[in-house]
Protein backbone atom coordinates (compact mmCIF):
# COMPACT_ATOMS: atom_id res chain seq x y z
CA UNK A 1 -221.24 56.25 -148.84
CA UNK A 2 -221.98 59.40 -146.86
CA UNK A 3 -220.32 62.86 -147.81
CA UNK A 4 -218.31 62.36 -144.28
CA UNK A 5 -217.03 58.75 -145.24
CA UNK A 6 -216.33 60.28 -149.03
CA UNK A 7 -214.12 63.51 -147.14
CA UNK A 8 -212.01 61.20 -145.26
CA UNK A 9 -211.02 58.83 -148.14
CA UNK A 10 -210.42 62.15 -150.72
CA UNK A 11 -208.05 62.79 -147.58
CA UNK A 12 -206.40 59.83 -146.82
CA UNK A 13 -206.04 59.78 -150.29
CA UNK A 14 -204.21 63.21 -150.55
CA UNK A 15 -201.98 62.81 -147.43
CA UNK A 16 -200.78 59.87 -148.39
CA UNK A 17 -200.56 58.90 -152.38
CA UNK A 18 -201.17 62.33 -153.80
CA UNK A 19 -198.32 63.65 -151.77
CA UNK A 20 -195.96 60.69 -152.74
CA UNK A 21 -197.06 62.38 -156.52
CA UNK A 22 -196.30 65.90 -156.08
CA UNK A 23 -193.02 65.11 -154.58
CA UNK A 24 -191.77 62.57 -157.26
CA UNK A 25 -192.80 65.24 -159.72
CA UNK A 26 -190.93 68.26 -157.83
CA UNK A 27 -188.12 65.95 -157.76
CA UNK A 28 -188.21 65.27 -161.29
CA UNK A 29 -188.83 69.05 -162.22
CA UNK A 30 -185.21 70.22 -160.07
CA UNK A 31 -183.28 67.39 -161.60
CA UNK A 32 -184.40 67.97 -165.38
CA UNK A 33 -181.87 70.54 -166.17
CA UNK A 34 -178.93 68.67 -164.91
CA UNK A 35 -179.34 65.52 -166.80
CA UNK A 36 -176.51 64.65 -169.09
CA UNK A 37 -176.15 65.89 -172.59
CA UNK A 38 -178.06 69.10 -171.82
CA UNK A 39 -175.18 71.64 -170.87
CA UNK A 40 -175.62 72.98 -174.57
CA UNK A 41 -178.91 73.85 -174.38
CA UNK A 42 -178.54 75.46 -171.15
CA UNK A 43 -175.44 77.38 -172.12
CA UNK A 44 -178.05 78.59 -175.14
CA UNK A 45 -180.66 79.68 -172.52
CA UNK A 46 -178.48 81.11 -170.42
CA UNK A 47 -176.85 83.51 -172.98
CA UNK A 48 -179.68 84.38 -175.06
CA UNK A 49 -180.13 87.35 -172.99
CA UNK A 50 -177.41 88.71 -174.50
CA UNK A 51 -178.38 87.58 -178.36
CA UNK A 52 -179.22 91.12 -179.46
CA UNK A 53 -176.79 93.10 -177.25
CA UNK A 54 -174.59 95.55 -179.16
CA UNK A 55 -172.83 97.35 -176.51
CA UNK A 56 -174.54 99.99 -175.58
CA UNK A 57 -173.96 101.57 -179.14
């Protein structure tokens, strides 16, 4: 198998399989947060911020 032969399958591969990979993983990393049962933890994240605040005093 020449280095030519080897470029074009490493790229078939990636324009076609590895893509279909990286999407189903960005698709699984947006719809994480918004699965069921997790509005508690998010609620947690989203305040903690705020944990330590004491008004300004």
């Amino acid at each position: 198998m020449s280095a030519h032969s080897t470029y074009d399958a490493l790229r078939h591969f990636a324009d076609s399989w590895a893509l279909l990979a990286m999407l189903l993983v960005f698709v699984a990393c947006v719809l994480w947060p918004f699965r069921r049962g997790n509005r508690e933890r998010n609620d947690a994240a989203a305040h903690m911020i705020f944990k330590d605040d004491n008004d300004g005093q």
